[in-house]
Protein backbone atom coordinates (compact mmCIF):
# COMPACT_ATOMS: atom_id res chain seq x y z
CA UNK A 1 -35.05 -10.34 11.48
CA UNK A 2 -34.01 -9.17 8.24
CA UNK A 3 -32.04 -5.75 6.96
CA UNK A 4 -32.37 -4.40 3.60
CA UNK A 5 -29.17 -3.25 1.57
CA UNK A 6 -28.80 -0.92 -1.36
CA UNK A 7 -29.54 -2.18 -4.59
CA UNK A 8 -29.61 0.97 -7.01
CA UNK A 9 -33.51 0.97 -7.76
CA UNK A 10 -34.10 -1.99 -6.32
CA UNK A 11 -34.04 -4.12 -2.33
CA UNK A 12 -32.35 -7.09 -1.98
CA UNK A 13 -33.26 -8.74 1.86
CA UNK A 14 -30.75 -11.16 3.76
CA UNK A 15 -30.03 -13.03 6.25
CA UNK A 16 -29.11 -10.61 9.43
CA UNK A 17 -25.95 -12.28 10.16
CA UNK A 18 -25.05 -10.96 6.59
CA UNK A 19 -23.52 -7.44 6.23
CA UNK A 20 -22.03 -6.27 3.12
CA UNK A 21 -18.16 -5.51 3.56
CA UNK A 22 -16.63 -3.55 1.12
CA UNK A 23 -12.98 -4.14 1.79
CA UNK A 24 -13.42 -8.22 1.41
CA UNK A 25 -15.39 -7.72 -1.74
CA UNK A 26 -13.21 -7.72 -4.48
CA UNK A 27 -15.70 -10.13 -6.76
CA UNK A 28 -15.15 -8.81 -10.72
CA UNK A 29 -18.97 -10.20 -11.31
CA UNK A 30 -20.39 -6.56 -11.71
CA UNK A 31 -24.02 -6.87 -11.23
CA UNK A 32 -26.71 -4.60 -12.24
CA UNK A 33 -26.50 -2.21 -9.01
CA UNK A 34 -22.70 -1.98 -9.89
CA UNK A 35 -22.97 -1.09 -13.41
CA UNK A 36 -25.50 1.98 -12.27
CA UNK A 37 -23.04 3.17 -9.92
CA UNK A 38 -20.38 3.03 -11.93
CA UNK A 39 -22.32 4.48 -14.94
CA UNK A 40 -23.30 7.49 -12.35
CA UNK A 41 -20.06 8.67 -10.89
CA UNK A 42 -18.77 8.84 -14.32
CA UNK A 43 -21.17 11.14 -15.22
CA UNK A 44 -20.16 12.92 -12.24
CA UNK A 45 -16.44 12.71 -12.34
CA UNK A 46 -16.69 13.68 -15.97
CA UNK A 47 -18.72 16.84 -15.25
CA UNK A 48 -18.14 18.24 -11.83
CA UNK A 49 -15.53 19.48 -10.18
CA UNK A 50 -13.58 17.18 -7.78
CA UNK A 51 -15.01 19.11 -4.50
CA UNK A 52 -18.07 18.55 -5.81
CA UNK A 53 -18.65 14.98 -6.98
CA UNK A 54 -19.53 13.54 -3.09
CA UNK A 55 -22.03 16.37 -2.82
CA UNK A 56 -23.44 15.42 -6.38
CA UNK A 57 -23.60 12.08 -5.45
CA UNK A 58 -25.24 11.57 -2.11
CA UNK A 59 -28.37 13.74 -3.52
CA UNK A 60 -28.74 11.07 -6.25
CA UNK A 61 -27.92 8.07 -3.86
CA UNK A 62 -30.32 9.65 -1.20
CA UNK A 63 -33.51 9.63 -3.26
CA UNK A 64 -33.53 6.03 -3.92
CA UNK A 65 -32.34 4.75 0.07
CA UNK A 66 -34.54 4.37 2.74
CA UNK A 67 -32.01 4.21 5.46
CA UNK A 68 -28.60 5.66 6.24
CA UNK A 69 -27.41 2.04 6.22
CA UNK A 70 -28.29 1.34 2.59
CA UNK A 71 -26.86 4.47 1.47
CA UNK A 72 -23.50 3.70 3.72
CA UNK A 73 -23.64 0.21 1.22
CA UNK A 74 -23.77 2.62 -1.62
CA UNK A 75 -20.88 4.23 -1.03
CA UNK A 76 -18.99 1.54 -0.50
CA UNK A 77 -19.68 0.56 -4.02
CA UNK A 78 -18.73 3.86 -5.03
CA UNK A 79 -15.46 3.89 -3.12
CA UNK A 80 -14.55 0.36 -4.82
CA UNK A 81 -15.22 2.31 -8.50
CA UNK A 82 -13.30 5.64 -7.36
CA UNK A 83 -10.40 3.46 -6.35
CA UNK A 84 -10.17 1.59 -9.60
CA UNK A 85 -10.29 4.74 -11.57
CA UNK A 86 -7.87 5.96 -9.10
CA UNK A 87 -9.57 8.82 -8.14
CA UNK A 88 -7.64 8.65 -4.75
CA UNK A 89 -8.80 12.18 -3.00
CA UNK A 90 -12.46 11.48 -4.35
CA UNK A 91 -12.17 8.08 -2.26
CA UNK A 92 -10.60 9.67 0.94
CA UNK A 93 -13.48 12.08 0.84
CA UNK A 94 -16.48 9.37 0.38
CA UNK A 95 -14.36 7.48 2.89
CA UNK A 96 -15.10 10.04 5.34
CA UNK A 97 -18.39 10.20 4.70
CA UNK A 98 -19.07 7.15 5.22
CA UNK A 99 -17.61 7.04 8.63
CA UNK A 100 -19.47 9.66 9.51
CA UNK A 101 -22.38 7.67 8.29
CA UNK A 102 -21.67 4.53 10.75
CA UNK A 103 -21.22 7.02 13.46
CA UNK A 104 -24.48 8.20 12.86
CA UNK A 105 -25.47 4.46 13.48
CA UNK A 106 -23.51 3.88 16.55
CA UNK A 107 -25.66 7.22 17.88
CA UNK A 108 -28.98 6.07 16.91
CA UNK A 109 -30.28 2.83 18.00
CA UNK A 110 -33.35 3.50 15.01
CA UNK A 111 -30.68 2.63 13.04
CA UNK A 112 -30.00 -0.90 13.77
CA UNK A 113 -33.09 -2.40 13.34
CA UNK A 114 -32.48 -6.23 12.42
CA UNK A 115 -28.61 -5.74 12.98
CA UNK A 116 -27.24 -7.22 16.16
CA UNK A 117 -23.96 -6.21 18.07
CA UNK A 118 -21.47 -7.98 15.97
CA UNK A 119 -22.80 -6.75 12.81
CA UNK A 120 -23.28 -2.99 13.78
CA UNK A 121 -19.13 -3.29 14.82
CA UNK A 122 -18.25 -4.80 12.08
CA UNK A 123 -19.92 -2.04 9.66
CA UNK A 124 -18.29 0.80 11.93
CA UNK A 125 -14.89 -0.75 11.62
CA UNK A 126 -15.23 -1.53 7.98
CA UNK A 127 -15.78 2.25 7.48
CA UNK A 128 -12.50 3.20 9.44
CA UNK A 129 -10.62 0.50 6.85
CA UNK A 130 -11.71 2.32 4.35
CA UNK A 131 -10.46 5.34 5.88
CA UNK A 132 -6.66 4.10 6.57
CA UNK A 133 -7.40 2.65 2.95
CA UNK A 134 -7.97 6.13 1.42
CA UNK A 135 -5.02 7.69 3.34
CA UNK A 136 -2.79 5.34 2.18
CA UNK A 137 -3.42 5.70 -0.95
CA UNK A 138 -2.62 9.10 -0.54
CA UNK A 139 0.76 8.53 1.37
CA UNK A 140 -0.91 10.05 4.79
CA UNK A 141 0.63 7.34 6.72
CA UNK A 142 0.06 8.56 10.28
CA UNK A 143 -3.84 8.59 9.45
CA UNK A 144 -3.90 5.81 7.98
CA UNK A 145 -2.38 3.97 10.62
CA UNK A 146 -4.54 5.64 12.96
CA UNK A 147 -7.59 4.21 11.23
CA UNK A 148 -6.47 0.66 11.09
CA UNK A 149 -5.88 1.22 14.86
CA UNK A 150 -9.35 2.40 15.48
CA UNK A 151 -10.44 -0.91 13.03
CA UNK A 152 -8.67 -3.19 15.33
CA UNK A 153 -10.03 -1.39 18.41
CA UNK A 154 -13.64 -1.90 17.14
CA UNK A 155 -12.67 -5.83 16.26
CA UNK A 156 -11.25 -6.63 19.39
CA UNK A 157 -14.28 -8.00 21.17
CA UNK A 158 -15.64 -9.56 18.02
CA UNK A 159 -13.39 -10.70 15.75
CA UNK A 160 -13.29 -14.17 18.18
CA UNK A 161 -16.36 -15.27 17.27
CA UNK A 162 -17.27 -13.95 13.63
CA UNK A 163 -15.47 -14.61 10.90
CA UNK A 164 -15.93 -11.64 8.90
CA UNK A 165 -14.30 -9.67 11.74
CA UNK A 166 -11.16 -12.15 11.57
CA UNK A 167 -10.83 -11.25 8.41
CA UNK A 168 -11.20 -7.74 8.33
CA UNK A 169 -8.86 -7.54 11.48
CA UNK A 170 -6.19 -9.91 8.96
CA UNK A 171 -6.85 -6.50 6.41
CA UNK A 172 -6.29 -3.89 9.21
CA UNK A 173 -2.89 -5.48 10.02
CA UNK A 174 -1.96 -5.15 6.77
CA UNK A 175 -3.03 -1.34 6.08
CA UNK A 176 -0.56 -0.74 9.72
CA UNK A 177 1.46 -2.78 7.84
CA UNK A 178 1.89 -0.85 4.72
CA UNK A 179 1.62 2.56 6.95
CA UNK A 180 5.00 1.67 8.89
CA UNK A 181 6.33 0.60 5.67
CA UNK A 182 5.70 3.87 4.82
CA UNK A 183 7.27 5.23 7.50
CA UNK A 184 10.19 2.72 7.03
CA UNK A 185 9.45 1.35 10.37
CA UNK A 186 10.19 -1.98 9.51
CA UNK A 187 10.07 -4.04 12.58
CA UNK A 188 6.38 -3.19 13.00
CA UNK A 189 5.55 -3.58 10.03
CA UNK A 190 6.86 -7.08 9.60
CA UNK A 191 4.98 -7.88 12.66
CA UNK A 192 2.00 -6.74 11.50
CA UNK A 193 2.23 -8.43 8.17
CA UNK A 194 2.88 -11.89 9.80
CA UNK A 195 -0.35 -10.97 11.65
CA UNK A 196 -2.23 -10.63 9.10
CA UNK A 197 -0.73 -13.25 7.18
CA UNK A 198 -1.84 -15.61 9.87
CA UNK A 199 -5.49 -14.50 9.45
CA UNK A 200 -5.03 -15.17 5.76
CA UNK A 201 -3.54 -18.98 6.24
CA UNK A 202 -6.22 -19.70 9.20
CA UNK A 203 -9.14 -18.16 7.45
CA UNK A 204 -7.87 -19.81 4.10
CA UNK A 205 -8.00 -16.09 2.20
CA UNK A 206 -6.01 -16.29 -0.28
CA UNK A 207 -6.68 -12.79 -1.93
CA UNK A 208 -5.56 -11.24 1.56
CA UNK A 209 -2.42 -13.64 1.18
CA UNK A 210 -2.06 -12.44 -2.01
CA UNK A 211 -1.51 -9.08 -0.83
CA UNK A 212 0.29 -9.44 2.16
CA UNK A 213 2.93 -11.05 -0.05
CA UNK A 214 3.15 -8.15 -2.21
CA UNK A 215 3.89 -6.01 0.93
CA UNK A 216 6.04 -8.70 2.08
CA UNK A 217 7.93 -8.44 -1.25
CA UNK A 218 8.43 -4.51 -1.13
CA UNK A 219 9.50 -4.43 2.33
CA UNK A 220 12.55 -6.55 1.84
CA UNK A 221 13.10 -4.46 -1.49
CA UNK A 222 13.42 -1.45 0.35
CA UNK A 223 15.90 -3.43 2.80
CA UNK A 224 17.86 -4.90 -0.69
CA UNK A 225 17.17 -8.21 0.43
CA UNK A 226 16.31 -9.06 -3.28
CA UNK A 227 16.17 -12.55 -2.74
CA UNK A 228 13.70 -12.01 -0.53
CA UNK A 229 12.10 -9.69 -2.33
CA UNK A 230 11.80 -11.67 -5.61
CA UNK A 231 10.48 -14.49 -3.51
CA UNK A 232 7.14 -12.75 -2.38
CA UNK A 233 6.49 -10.92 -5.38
CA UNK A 234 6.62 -14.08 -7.61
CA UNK A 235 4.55 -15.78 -4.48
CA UNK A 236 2.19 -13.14 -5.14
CA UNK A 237 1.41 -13.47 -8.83
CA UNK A 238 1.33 -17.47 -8.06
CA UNK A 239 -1.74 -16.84 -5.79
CA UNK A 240 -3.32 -14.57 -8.03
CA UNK A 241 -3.04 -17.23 -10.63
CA UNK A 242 -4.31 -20.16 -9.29
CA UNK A 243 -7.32 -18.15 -7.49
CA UNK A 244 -7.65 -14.90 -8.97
CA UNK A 245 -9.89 -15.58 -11.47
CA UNK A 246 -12.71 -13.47 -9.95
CA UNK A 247 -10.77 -11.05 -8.28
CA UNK A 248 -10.47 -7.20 -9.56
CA UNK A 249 -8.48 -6.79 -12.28
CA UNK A 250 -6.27 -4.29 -10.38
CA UNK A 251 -5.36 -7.18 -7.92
CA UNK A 252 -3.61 -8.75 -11.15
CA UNK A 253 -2.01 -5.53 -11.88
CA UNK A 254 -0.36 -4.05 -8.66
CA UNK A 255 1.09 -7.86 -8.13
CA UNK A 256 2.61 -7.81 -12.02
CA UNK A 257 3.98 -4.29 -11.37
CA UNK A 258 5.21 -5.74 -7.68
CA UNK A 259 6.71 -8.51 -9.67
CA UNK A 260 8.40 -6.11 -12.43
CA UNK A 261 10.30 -3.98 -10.05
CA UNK A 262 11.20 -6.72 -8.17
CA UNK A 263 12.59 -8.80 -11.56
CA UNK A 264 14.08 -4.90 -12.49
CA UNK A 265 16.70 -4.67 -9.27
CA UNK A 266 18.05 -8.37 -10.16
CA UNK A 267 18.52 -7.43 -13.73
CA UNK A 268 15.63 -9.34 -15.36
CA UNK A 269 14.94 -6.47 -17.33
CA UNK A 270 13.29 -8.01 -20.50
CA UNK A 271 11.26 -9.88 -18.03
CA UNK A 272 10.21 -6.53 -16.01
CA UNK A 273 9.13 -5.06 -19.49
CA UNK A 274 6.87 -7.72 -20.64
CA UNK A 275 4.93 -7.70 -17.41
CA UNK A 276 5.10 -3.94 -17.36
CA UNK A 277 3.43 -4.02 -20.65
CA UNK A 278 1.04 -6.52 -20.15
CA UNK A 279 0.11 -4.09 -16.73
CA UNK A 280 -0.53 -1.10 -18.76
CA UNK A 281 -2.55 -2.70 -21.41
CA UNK A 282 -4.98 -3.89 -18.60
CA UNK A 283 -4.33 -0.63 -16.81
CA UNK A 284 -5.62 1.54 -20.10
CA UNK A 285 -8.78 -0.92 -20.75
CA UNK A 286 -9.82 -0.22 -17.31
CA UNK A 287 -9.18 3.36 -17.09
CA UNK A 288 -7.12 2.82 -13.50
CA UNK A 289 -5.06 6.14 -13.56
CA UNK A 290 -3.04 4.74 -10.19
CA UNK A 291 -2.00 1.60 -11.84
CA UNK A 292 -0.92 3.09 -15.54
CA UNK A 293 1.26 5.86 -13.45
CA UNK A 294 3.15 2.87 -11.85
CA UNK A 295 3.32 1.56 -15.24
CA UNK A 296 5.03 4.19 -16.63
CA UNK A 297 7.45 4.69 -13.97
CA UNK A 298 8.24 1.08 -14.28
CA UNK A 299 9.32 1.78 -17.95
CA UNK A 300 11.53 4.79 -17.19
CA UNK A 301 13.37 2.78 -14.45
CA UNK A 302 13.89 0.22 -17.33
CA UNK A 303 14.95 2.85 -20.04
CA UNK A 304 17.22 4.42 -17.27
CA UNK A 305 18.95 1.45 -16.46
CA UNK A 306 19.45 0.67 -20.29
CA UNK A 307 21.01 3.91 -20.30
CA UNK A 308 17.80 5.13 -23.19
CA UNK A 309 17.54 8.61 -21.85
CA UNK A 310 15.53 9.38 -24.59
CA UNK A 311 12.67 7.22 -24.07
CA UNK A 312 13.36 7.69 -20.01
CA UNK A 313 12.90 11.23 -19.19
CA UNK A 314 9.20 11.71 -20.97
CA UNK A 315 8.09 8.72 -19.20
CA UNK A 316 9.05 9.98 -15.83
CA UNK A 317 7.37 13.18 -16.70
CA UNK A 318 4.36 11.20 -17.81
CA UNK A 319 4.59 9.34 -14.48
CA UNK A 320 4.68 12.47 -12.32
CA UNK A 321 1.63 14.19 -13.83
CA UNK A 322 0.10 11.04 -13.71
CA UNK A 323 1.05 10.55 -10.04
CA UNK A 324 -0.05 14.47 -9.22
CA UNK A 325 -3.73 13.74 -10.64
CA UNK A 326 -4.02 10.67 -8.41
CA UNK A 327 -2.96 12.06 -5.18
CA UNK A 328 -0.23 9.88 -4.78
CA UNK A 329 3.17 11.59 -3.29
CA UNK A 330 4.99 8.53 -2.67
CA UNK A 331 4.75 7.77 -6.52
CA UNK A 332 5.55 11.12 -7.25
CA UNK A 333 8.35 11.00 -5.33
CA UNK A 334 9.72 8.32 -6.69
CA UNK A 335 9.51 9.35 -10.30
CA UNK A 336 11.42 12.62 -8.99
CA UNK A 337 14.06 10.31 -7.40
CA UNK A 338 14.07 8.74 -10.88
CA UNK A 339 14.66 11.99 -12.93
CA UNK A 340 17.64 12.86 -10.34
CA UNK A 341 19.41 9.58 -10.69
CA UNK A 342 19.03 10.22 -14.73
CA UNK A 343 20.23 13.64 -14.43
CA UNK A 344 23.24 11.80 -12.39
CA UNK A 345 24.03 9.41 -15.27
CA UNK A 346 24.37 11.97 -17.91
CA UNK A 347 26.31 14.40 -15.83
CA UNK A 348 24.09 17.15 -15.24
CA UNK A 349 24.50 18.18 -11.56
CA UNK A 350 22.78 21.10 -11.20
CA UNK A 351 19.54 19.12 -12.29
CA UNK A 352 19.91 15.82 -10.28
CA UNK A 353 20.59 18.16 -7.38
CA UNK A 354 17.62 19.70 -7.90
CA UNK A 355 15.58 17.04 -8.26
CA UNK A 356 16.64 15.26 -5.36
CA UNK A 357 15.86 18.17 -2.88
CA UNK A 358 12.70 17.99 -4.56
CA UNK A 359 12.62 14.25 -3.38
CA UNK A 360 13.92 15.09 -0.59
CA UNK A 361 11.11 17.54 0.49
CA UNK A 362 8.48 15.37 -0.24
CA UNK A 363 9.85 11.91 1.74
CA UNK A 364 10.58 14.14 4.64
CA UNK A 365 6.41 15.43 4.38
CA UNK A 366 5.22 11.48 4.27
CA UNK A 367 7.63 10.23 6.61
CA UNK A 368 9.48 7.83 4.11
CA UNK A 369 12.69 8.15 6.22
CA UNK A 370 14.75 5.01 4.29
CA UNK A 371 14.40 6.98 1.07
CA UNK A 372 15.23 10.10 2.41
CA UNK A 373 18.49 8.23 3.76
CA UNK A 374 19.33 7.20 0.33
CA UNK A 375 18.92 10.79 -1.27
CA UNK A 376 21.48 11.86 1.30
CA UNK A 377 23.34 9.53 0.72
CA UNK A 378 23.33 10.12 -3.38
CA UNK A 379 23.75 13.80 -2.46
CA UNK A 380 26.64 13.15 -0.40
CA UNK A 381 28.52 11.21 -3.21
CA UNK A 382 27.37 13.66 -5.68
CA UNK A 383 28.97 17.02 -3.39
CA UNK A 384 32.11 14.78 -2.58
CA UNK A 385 32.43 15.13 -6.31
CA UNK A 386 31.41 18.65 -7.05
CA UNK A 387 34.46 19.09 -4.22
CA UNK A 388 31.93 20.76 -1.58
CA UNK A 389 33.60 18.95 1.14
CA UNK A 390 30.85 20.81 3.96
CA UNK A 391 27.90 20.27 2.59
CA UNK A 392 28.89 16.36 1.59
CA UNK A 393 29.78 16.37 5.24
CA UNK A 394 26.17 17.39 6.10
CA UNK A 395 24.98 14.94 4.16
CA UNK A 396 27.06 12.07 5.45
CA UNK A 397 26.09 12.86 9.00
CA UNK A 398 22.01 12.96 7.95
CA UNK A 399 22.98 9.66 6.23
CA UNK A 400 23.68 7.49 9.34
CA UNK A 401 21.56 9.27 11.46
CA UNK A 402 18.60 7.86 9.58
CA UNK A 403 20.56 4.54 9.36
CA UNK A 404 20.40 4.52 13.68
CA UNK A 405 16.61 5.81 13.83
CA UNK A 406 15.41 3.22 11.73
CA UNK A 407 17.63 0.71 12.97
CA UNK A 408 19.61 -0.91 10.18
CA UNK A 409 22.62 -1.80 11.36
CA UNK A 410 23.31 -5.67 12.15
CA UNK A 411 23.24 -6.33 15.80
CA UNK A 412 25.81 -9.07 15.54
CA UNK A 413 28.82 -7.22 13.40
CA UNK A 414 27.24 -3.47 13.58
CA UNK A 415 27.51 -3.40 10.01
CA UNK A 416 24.84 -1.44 8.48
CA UNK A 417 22.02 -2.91 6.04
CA UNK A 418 20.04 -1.88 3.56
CA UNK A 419 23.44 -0.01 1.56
CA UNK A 420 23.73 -3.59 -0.86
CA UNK A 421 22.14 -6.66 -2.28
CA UNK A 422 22.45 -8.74 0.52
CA UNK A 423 20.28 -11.23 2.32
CA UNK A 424 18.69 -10.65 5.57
CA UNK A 425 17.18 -12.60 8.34
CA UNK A 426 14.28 -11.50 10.30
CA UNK A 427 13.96 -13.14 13.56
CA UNK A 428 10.69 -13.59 16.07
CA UNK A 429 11.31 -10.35 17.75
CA UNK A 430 11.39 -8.96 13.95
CA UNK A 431 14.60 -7.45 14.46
CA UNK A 432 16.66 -7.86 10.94
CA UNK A 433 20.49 -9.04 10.56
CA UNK A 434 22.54 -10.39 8.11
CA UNK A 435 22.11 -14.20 7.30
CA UNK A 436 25.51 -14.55 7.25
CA UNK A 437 26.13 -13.21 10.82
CA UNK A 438 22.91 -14.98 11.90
CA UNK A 439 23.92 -18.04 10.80
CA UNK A 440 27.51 -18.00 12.64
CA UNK A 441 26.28 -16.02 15.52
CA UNK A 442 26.95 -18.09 18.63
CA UNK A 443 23.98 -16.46 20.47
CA UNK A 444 21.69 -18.56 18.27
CA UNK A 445 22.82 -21.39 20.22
CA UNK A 446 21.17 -19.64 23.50
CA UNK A 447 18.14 -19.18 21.84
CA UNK A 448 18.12 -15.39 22.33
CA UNK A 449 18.04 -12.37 20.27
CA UNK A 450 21.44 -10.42 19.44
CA UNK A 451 19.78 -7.47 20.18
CA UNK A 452 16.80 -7.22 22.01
CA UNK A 453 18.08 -9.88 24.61
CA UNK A 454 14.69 -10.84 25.76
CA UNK A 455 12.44 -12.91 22.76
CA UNK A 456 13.39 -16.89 22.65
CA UNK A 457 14.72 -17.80 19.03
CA UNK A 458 12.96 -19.69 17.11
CA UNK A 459 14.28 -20.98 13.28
CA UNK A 460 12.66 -18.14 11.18
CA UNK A 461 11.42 -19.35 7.76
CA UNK A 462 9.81 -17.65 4.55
């Protein structure tokens, strides 16, 4: 038995053990049906209003499928253009749609003519990845996390014997992983990135390796482990050179900009700017919105930190409308973060204080609890020096409040982490210490975790 999937105009039959996945595609050889898809949502992005572009589109798709499944192919294609345009609420919406599509399957056996078991779950959980895909690139970390779930629910009797579902499942992981990042749950999301970086060393995919690095890398950023940090990112990029040839150009991009603000926190800033630049020039020839906002802010961390206010403030304000069109609130909230700390550095209160309760309101709306524990923690400082001993007060108390819910302080010395540049040390359980501590801790010797008590140690290795 055979099924049939979209080719714009045109059929192209294989085998039915075949489906076409859209999150493990990531192929830069743009074919014919690509280049019509692409050439028709521009029309319709450049001439429609946002609300009205899925509409616009599924009348055009509709005429020229004969199934539901070859128009759920089609949008798949024209998720994978949105997403490089970074036209982040247009993707969340044809995201949707498309789930709704391979619901419509799962209700009507018509559907799955020529498609057996494995294949049918596989589609329906491929359209709930795209889902926590969409959401996370809007910073709606509890739904996106929800989807991956739901992705890894569908898997779980299939992903054994197929290895397209192994590999999806290694991409759920890391979507939950990069959701609890989000919410700075850190434990989980270390677990799940090992998970999925398991999947990417036993299936040999190196493009999912690739960017479960990159998460890797901006998880122990957040933490300050900048070791660490620089370690994965520069991982990254070396796995993106030696096999990213045919890969998306944005793949190249979001690891250089990984590996910029990774080289920016250990003071490689010449280095940060060359890649930064070399990010944005790909950024502009492809039109990716998403990629050129992170771009910017990358330069206005850099002009900040050479103390260039000039050149700083219009490129965070460049970054934040950029940031706004694409949907994005954790970018946006970190180019308002940005603004405060330059409004810090040349003395003008009233304006950093502003613009970190503007930070402030938005991390609290996503869930990013470690950076809303570092803008009390600036506001605290800043209060202290304004000589508004209550409210610094407030904010001190806020401060390590955040520090016990997301549990960053050292269970060997009680020390807290994540304040400093300091290295860390993650062990089986996933619970984080201090190297140092870990390394003189007797209870290493016992083979037992400092704090949880219960997991045998193991040596943990990068």
């Amino acid at each position: 038995m055979q099924i049939k999937i979209f080719k714009m105009g045109q059929f192209q039959s294989i085998n039915s053990k075949t489906v076409r996945l859209s999150i493990l595609d990531d192929s830069v050889a743009l074919d014919e049906t690509y280049d019509r898809v692409e050439s028709i949502l521009k029309n319709l992005c450049d001439t429609n209003e946002e609300k009205e572009i899925l509409n616009c589109w599924e009348k055009i798709v509709s005429k020229k499928c004969r199934n539901p499944l070859q128009l759920w192919s089609a949008f798949g294609l024209a998720m994978r253009a949105l997403e490089n345009w970074g036209k982040h609420r247009s993707f969340l919406a044809f995201s949707i749609r498309q789930v709704e599509l391979s619901q419509e399957f799962e209700k009507s056996s018509d559907l799955f003519v020529g498609m057996d078991s494995v294949n049918s779950a596989i589609l329906v959980a491929d359209s709930y990845l795209n889902m926590a895909k969409g959401n996370l690139l809007m910073s709606q970390y509890k739904n996106s996390e929800k989807y991956a779930t739901k992705c890894l629910s569908v898997l779980c009797s299939v992903r054994k014997s197929n290895l397209n579902a192994i590999k999806l499942s290694g991409y759920a992981y890391l979507y939950k992983a990069r959701s609890n990042l989000g919410f700075s749950n850190f434990r989980n999301a270390l677990e799940d990135l090992e998970r999925s970086l398991r999947v990417a060393h036993d299936q040999e995919d190196r493009r999912l390796e690739c960017f479960a690095c990159c998460a890797m890398g901006a998880l122990y950023l957040q933490l300050k482990d900048y070791e660490k940090g620089n370690f994965f990112s520069i991982k990254s990029c070396e796995i993106w050179t030696q096999c990213g040839s045919n890969w998306s150009t944005r793949t190249k991009v979001t690891t250089q900009l990984n590996l910029a603000e990774a080289y920016r926190k250990v003071g490689k800033i010449e280095d940060a700017m060359v890649i930064g630049e070399e990010a944005m020039k790909i950024a502009i020839e492809n039109d990716d919105r998403s990629c050129q906002a992170y771009a910017m802010l990358c330069f206005a961390d850099i002009h900040r930190v050479r103390k260039d206010e000039e050149r700083s403030l219009p490129r965070y304000n460049s970054a934040s409308g950029l940031m706004l069109e694409t949907g994005d609130q954790f970018g946006y909230m970190m180019s308002t973060i940005g603004k405060a700390k330059l409004y810090l550095q040349t003395k003008d209160y009233q304006k950093a204080i502003q613009e970190y309760f503007a930070g402030q309101k938005i991390a609290e709306a996503i869930g990013n609890k470690i950076t809303s524990m570092h803008i009390h923690g600036e506001l605290a400082l800043l209060f202290q020096r304004l000589s508004n001993q209550d409210e610094a007060r407030v904010r001190t108390l806020r401060y390590h409040r955040l520090l016990e819910t997301m549990e960053l302080f050292c269970g060997i010395c009680a020390e807290p982490m994540a304040e400093k540049n300091e290295q860390l040390e993650a062990l089986p359980c996933s619970h984080f210490f201090h190297l140092k501590c870990v390394s003189n801790n007797d209870a290493l010797e016992m083979r037992m975790c400092p704090s949880c008590q219960k997991k045998p140690m193991k040596q943990a290795t990068l």
